[in-house]
PDB file of N, CA and C in Angstrom:
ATOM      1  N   UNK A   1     -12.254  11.718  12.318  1.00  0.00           N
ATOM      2  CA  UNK A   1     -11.565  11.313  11.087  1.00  0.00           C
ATOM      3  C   UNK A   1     -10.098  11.049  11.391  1.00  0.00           C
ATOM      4  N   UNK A   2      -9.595  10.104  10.725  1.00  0.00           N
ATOM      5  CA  UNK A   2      -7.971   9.747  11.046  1.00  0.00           C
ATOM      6  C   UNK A   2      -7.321  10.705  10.206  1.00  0.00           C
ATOM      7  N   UNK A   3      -6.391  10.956  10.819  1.00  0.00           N
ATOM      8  CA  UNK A   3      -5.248  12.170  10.611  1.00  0.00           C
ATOM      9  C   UNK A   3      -4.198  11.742  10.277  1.00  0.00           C
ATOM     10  N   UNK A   4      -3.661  10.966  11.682  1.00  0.00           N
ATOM     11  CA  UNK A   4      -1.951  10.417  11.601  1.00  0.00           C
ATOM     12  C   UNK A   4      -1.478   9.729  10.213  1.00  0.00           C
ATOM     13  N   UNK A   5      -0.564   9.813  10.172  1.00  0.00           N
ATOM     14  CA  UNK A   5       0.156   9.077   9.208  1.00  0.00           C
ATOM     15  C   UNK A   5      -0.161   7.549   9.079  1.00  0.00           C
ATOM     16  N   UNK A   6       0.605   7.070  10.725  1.00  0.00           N
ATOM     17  CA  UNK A   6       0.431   5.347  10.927  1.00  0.00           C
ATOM     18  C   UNK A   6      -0.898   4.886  11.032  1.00  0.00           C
ATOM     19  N   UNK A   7      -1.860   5.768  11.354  1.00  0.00           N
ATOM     20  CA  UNK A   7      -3.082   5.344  12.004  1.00  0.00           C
ATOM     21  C   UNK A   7      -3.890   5.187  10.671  1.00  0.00           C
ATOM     22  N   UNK A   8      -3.468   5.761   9.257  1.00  0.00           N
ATOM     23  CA  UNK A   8      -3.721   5.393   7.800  1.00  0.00           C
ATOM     24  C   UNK A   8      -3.312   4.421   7.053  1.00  0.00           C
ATOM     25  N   UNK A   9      -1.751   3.881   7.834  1.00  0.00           N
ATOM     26  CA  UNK A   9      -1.324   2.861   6.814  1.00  0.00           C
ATOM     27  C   UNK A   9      -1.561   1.788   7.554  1.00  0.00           C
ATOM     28  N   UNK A  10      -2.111   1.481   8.747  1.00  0.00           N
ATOM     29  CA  UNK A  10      -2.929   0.623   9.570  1.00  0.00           C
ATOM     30  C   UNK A  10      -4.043   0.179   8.752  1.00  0.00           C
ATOM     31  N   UNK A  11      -4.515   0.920   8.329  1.00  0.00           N
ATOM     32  CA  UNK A  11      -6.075   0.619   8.329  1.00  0.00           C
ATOM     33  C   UNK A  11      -6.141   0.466   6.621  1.00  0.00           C
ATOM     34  N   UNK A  12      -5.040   1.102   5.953  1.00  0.00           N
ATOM     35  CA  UNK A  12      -5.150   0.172   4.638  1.00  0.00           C
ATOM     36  C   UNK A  12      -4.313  -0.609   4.815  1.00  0.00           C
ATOM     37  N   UNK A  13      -3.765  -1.171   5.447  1.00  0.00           N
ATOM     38  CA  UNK A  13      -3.333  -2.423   5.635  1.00  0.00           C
ATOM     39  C   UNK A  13      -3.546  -3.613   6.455  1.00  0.00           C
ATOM     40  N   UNK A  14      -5.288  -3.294   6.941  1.00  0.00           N
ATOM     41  CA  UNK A  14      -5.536  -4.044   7.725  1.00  0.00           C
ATOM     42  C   UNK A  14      -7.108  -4.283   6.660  1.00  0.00           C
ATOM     43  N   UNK A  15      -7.002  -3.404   5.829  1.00  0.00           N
ATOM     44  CA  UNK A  15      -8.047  -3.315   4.993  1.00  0.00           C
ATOM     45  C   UNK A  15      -9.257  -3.059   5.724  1.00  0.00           C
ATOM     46  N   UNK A  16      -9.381  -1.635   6.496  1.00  0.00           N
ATOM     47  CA  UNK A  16     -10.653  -1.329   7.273  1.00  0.00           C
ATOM     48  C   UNK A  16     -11.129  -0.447   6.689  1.00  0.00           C
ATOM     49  N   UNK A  17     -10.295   0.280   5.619  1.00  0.00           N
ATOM     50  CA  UNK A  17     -10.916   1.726   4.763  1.00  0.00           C
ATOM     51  C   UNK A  17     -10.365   1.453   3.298  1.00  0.00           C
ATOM     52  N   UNK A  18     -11.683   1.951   2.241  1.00  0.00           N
ATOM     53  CA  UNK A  18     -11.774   1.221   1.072  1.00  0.00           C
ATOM     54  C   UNK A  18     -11.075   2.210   0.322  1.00  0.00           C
ATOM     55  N   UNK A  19     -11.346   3.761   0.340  1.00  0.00           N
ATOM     56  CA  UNK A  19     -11.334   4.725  -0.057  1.00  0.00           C
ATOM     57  C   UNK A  19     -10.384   6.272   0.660  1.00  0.00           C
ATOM     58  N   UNK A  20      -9.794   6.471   0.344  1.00  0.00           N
ATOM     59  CA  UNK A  20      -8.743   7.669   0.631  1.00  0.00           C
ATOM     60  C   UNK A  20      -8.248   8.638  -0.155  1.00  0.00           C
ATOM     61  N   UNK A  21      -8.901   9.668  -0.355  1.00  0.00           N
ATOM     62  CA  UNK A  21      -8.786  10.814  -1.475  1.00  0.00           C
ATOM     63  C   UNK A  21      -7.961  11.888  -0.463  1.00  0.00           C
ATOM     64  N   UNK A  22      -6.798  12.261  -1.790  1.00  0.00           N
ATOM     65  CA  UNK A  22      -6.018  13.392  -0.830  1.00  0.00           C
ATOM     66  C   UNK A  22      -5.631  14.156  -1.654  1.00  0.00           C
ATOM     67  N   UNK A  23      -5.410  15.070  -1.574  1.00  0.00           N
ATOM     68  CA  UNK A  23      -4.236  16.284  -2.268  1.00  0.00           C
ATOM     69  C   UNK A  23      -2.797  16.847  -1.662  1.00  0.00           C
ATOM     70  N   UNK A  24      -1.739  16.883  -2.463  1.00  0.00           N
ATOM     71  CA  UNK A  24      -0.870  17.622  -1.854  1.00  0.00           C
ATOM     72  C   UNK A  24      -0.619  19.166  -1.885  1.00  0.00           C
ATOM     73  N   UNK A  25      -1.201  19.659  -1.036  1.00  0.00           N
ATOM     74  CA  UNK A  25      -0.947  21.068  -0.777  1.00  0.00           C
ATOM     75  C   UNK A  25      -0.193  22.120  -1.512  1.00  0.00           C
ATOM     76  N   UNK A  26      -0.668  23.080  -2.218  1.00  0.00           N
ATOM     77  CA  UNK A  26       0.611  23.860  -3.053  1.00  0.00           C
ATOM     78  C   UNK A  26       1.292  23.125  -3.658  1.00  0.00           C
ATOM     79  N   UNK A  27       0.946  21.819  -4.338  1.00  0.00           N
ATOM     80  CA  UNK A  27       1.132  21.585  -5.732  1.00  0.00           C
ATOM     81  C   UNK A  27      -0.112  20.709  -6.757  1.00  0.00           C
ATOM     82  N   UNK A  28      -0.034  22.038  -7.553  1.00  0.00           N
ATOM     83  CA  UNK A  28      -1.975  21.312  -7.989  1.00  0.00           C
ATOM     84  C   UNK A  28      -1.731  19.910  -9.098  1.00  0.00           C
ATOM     85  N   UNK A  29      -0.710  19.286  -9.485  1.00  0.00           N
ATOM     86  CA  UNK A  29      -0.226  18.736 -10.130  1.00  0.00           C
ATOM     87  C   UNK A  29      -0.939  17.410  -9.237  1.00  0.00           C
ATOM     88  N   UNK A  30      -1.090  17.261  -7.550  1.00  0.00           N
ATOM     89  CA  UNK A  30      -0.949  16.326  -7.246  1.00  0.00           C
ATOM     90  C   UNK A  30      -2.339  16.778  -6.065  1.00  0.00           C
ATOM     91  N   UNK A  31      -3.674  16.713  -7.156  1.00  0.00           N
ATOM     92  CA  UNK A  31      -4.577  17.639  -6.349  1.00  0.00           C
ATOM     93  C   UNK A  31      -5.769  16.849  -6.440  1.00  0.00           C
ATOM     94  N   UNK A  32      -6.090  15.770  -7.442  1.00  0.00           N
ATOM     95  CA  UNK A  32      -7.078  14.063  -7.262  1.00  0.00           C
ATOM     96  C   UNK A  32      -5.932  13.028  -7.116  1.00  0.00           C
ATOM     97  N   UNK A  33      -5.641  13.079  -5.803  1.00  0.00           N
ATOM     98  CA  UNK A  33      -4.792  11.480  -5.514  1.00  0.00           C
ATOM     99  C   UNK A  33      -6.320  10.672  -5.074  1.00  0.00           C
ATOM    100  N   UNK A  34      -5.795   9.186  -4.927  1.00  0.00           N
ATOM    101  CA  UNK A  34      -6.859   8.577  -4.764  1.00  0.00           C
ATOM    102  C   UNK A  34      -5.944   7.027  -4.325  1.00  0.00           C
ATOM    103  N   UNK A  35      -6.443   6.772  -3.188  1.00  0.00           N
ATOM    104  CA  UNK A  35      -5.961   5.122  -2.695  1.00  0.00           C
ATOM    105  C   UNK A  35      -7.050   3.975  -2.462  1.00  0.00           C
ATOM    106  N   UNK A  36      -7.303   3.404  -3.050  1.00  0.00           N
ATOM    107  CA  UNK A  36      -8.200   2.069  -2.836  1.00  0.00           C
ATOM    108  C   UNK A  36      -7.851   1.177  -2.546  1.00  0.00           C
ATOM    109  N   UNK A  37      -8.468   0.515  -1.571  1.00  0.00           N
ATOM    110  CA  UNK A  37      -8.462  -1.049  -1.491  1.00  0.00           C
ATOM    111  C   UNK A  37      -8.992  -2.060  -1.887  1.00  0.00           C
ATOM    112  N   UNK A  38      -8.600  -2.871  -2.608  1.00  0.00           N
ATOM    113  CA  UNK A  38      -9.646  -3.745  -3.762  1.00  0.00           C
ATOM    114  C   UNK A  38      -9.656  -4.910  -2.838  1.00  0.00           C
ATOM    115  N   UNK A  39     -11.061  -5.913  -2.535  1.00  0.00           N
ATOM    116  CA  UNK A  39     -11.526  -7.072  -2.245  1.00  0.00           C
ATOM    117  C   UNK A  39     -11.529  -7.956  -3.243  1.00  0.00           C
ATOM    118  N   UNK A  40     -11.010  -9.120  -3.404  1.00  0.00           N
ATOM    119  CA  UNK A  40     -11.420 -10.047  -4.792  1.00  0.00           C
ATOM    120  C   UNK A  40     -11.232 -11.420  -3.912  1.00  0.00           C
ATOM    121  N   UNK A  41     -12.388 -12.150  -4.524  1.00  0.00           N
ATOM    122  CA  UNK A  41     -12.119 -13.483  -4.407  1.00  0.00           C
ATOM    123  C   UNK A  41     -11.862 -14.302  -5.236  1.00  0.00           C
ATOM    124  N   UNK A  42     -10.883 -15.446  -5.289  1.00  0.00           N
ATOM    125  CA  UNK A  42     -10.689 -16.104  -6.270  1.00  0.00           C
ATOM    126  C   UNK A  42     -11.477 -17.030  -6.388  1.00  0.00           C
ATOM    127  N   UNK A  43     -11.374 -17.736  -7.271  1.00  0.00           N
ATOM    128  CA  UNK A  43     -12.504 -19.107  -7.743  1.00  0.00           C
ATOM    129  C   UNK A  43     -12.027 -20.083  -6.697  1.00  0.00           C
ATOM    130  N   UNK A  44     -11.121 -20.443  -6.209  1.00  0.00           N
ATOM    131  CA  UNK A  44     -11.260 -21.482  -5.166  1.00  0.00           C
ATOM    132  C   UNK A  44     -11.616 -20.725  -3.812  1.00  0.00           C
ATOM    133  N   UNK A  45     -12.078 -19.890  -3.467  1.00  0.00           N
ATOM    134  CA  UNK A  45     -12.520 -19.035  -2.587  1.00  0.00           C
ATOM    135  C   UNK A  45     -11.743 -18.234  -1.549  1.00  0.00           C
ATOM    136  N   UNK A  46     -10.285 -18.244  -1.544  1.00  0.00           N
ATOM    137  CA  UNK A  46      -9.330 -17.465  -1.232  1.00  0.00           C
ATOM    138  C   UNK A  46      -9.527 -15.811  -1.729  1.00  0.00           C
ATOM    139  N   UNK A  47      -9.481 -15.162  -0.824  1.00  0.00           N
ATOM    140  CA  UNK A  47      -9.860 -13.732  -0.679  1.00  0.00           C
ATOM    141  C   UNK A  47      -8.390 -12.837  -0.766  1.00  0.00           C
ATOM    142  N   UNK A  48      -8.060 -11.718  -1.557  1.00  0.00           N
ATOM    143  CA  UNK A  48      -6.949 -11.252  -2.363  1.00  0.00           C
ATOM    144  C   UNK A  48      -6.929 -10.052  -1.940  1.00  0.00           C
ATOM    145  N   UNK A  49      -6.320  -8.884  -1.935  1.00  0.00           N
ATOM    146  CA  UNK A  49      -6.448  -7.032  -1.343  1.00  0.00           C
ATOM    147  C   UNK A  49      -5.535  -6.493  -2.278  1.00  0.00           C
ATOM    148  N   UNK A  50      -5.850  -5.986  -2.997  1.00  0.00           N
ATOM    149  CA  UNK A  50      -4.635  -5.027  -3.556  1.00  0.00           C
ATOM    150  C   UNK A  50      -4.748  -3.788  -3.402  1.00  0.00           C
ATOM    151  N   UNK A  51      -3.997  -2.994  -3.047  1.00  0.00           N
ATOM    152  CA  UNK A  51      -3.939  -1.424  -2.949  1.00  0.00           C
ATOM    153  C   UNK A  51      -3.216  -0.595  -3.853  1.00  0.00           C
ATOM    154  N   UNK A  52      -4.800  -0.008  -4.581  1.00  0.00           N
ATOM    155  CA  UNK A  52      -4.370   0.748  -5.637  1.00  0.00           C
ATOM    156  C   UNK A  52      -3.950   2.308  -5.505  1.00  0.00           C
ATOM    157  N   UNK A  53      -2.763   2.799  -6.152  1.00  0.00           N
ATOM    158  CA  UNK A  53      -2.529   4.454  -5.776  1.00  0.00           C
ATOM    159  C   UNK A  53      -2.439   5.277  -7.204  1.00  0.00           C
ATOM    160  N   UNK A  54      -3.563   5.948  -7.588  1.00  0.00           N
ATOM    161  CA  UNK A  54      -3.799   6.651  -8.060  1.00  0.00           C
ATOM    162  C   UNK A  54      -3.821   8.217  -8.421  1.00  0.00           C
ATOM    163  N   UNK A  55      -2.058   8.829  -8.854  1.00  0.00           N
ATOM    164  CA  UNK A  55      -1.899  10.233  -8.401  1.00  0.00           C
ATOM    165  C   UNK A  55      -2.490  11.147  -9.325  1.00  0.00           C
ATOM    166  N   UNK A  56      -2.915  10.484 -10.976  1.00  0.00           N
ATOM    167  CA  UNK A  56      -3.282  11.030 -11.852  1.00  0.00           C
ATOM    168  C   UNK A  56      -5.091  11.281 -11.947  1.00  0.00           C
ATOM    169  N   UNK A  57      -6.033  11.804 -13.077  1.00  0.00           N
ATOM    170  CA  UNK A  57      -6.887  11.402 -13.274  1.00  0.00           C
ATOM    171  C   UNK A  57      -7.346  10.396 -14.264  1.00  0.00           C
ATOM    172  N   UNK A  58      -5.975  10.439 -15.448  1.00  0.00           N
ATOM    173  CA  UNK A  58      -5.854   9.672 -16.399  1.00  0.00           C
ATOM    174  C   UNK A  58      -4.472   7.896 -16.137  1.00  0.00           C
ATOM    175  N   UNK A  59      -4.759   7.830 -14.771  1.00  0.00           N
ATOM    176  CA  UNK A  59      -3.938   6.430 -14.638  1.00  0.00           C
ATOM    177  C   UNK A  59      -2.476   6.637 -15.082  1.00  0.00           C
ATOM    178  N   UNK A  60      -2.052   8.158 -15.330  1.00  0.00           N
ATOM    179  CA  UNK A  60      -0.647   8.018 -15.886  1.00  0.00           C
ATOM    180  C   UNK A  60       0.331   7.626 -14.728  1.00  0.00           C
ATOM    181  N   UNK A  61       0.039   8.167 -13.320  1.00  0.00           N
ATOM    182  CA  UNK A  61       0.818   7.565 -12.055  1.00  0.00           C
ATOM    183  C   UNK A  61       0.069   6.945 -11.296  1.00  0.00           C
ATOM    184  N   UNK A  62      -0.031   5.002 -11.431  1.00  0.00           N
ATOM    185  CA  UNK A  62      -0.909   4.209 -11.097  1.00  0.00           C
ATOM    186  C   UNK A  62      -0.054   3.448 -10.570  1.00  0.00           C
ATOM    187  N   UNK A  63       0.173   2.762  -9.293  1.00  0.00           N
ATOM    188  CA  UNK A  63       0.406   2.095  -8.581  1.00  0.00           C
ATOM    189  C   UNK A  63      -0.440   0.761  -8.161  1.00  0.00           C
ATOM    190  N   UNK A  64      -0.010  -0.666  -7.975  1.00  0.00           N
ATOM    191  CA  UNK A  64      -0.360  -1.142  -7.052  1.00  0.00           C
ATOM    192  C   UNK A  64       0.580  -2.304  -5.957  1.00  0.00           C
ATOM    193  N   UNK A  65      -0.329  -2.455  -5.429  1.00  0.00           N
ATOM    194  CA  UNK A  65       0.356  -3.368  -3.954  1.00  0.00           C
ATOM    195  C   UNK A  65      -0.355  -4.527  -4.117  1.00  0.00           C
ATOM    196  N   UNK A  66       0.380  -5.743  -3.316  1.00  0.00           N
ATOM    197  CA  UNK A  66      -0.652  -6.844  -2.768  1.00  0.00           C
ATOM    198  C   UNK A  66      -0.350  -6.854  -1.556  1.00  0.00           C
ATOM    199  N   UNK A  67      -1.547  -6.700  -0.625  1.00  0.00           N
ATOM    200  CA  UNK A  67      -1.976  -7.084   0.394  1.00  0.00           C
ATOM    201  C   UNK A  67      -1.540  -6.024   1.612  1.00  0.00           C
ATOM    202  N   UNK A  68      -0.647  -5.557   1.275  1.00  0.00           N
ATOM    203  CA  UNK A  68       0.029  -4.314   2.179  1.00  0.00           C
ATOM    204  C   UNK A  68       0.481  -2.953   1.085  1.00  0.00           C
ATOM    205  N   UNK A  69       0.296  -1.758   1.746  1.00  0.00           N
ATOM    206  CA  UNK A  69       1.172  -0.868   1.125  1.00  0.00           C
ATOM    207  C   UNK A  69       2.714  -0.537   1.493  1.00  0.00           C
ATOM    208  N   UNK A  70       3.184  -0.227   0.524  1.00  0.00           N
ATOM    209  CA  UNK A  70       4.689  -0.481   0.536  1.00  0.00           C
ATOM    210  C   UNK A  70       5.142   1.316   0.935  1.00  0.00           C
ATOM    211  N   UNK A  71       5.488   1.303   2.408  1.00  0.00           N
ATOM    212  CA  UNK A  71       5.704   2.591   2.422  1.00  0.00           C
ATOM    213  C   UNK A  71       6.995   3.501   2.055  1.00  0.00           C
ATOM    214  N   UNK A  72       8.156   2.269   1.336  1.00  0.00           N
ATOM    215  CA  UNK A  72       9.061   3.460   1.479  1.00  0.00           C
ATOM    216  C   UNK A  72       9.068   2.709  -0.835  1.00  0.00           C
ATOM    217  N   UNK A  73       8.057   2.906  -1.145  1.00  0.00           N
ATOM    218  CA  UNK A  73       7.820   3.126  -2.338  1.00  0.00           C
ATOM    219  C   UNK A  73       7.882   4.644  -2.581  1.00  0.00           C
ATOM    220  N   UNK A  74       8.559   5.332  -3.691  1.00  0.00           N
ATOM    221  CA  UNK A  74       8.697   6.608  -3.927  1.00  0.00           C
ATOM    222  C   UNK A  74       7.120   6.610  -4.771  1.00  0.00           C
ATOM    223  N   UNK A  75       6.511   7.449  -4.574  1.00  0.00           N
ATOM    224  CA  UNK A  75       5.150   7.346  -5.479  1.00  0.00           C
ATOM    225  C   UNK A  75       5.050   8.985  -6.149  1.00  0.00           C
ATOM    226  N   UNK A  76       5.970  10.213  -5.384  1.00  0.00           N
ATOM    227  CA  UNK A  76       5.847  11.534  -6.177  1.00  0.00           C
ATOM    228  C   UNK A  76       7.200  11.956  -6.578  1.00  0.00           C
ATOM    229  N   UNK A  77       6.694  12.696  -7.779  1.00  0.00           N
ATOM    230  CA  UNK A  77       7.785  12.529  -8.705  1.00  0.00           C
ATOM    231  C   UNK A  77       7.398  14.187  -8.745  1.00  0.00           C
ATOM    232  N   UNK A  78       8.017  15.125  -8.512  1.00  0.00           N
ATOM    233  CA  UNK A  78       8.503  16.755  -8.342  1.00  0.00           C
ATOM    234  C   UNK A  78       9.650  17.135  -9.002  1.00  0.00           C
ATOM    235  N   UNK A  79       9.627  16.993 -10.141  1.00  0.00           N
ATOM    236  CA  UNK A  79      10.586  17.182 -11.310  1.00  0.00           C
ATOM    237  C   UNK A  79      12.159  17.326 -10.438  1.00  0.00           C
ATOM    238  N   UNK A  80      12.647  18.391 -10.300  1.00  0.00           N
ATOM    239  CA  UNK A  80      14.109  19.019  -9.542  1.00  0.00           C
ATOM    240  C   UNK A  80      14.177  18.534  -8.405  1.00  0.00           C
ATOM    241  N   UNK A  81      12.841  18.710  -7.872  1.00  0.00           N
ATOM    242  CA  UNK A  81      13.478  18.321  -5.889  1.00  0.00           C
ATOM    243  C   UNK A  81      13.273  16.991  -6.275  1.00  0.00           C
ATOM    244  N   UNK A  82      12.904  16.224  -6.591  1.00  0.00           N
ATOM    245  CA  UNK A  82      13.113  14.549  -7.135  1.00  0.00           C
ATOM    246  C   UNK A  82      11.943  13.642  -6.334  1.00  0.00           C
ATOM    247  N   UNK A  83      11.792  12.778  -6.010  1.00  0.00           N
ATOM    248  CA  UNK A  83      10.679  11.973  -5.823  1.00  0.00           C
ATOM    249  C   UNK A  83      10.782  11.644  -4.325  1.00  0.00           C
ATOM    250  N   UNK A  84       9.547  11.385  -3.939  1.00  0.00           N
ATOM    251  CA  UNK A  84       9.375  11.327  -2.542  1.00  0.00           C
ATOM    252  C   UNK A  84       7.849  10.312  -2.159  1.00  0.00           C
ATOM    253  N   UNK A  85       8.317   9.447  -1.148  1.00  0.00           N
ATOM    254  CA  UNK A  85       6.539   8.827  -0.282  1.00  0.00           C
ATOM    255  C   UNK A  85       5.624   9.727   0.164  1.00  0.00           C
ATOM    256  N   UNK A  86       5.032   8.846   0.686  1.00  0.00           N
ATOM    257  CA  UNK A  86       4.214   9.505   1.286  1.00  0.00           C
ATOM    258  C   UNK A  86       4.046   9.638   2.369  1.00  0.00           C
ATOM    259  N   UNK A  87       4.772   9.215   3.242  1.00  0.00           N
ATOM    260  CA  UNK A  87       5.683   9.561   4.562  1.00  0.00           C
ATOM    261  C   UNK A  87       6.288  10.292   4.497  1.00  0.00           C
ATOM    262  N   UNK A  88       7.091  11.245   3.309  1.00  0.00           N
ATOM    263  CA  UNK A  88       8.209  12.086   3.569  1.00  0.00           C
ATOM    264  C   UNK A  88       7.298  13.567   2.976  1.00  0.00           C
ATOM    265  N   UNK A  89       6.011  13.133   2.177  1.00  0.00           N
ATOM    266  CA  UNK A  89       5.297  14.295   2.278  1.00  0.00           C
ATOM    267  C   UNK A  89       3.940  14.647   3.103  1.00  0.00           C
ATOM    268  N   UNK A  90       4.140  13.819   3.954  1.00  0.00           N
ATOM    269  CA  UNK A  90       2.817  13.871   5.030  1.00  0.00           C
ATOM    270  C   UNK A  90       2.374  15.075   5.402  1.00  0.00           C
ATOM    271  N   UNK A  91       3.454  15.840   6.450  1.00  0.00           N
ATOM    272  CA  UNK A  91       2.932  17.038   6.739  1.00  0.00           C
ATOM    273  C   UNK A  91       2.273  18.298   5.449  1.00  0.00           C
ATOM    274  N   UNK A  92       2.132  17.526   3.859  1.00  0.00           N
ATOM    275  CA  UNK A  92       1.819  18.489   2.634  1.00  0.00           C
ATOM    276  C   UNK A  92       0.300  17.720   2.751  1.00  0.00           C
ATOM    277  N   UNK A  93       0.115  16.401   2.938  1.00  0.00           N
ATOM    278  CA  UNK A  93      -1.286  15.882   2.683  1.00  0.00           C
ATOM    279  C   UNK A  93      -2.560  16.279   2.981  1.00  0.00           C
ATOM    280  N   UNK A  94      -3.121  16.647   2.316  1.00  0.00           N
ATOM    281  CA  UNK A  94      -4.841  17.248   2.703  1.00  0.00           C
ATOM    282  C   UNK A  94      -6.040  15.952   2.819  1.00  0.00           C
ATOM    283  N   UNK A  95      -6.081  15.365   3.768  1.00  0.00           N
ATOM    284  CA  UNK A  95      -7.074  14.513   3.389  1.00  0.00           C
ATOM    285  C   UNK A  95      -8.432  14.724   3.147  1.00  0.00           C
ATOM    286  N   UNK A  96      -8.671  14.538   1.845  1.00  0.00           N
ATOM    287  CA  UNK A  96     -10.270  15.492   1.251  1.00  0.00           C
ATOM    288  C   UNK A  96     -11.403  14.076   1.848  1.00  0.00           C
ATOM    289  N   UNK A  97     -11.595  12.356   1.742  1.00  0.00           N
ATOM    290  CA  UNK A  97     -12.173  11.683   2.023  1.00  0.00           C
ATOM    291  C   UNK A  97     -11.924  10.522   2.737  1.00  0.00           C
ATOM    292  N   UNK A  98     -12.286   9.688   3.429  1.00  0.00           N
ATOM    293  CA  UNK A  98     -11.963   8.976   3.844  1.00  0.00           C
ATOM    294  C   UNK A  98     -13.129   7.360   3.794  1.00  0.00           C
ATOM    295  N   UNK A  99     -13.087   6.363   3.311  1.00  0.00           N
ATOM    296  CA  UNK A  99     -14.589   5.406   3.498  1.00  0.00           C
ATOM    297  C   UNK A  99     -13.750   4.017   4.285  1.00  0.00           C
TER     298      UNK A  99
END
């Protein structure tokens, strides 16, 4: 299973993994994250990727990308200590799935 940091934003950005469920560690606030990669084709047959980031269960912290993820996007929001990527909370990430 991939671990690294880069060796994740590779592969959703190369669109090789559809699915990426994680939690951040000791804070249950941020405990169903969820990253997808969406396939769409358009009607003239041009093929589209968006990468969706999902920190809530109810879509209240919903993100998306086209075609790449944007890594120095702030995506957690920790009231006082203030907001942070997901590069700057890596070593907190639990990766629960991977497809």
């Amino acid at each position: 299973m991939i671990k690294d940091y880069n060796e994740i934003i590779k592969a959703i950005n190369t669109h090789s993994i559809t699915l990426l469920n994680f939690k951040v560690k000791d804070y249950a606030h941020y405990r169903n994250c969820k990253i997808t990669v969406e396939k769409n084709e358009l009607l003239n047959g041009n093929i589209i990727y968006w990468i969706n980031v999902n920190l809530s269960t109810n879509e209240a912290e919903y993100v998306s990308f086209y075609d790449t993820f944007k890594e120095g996007f702030k995506l957690f929001r920790m009231g006082r200590k203030g907001s942070f990527t997901l590069k700057q909370l890596w070593d907190r990430i639990e990766i629960i799935e991977i497809i």
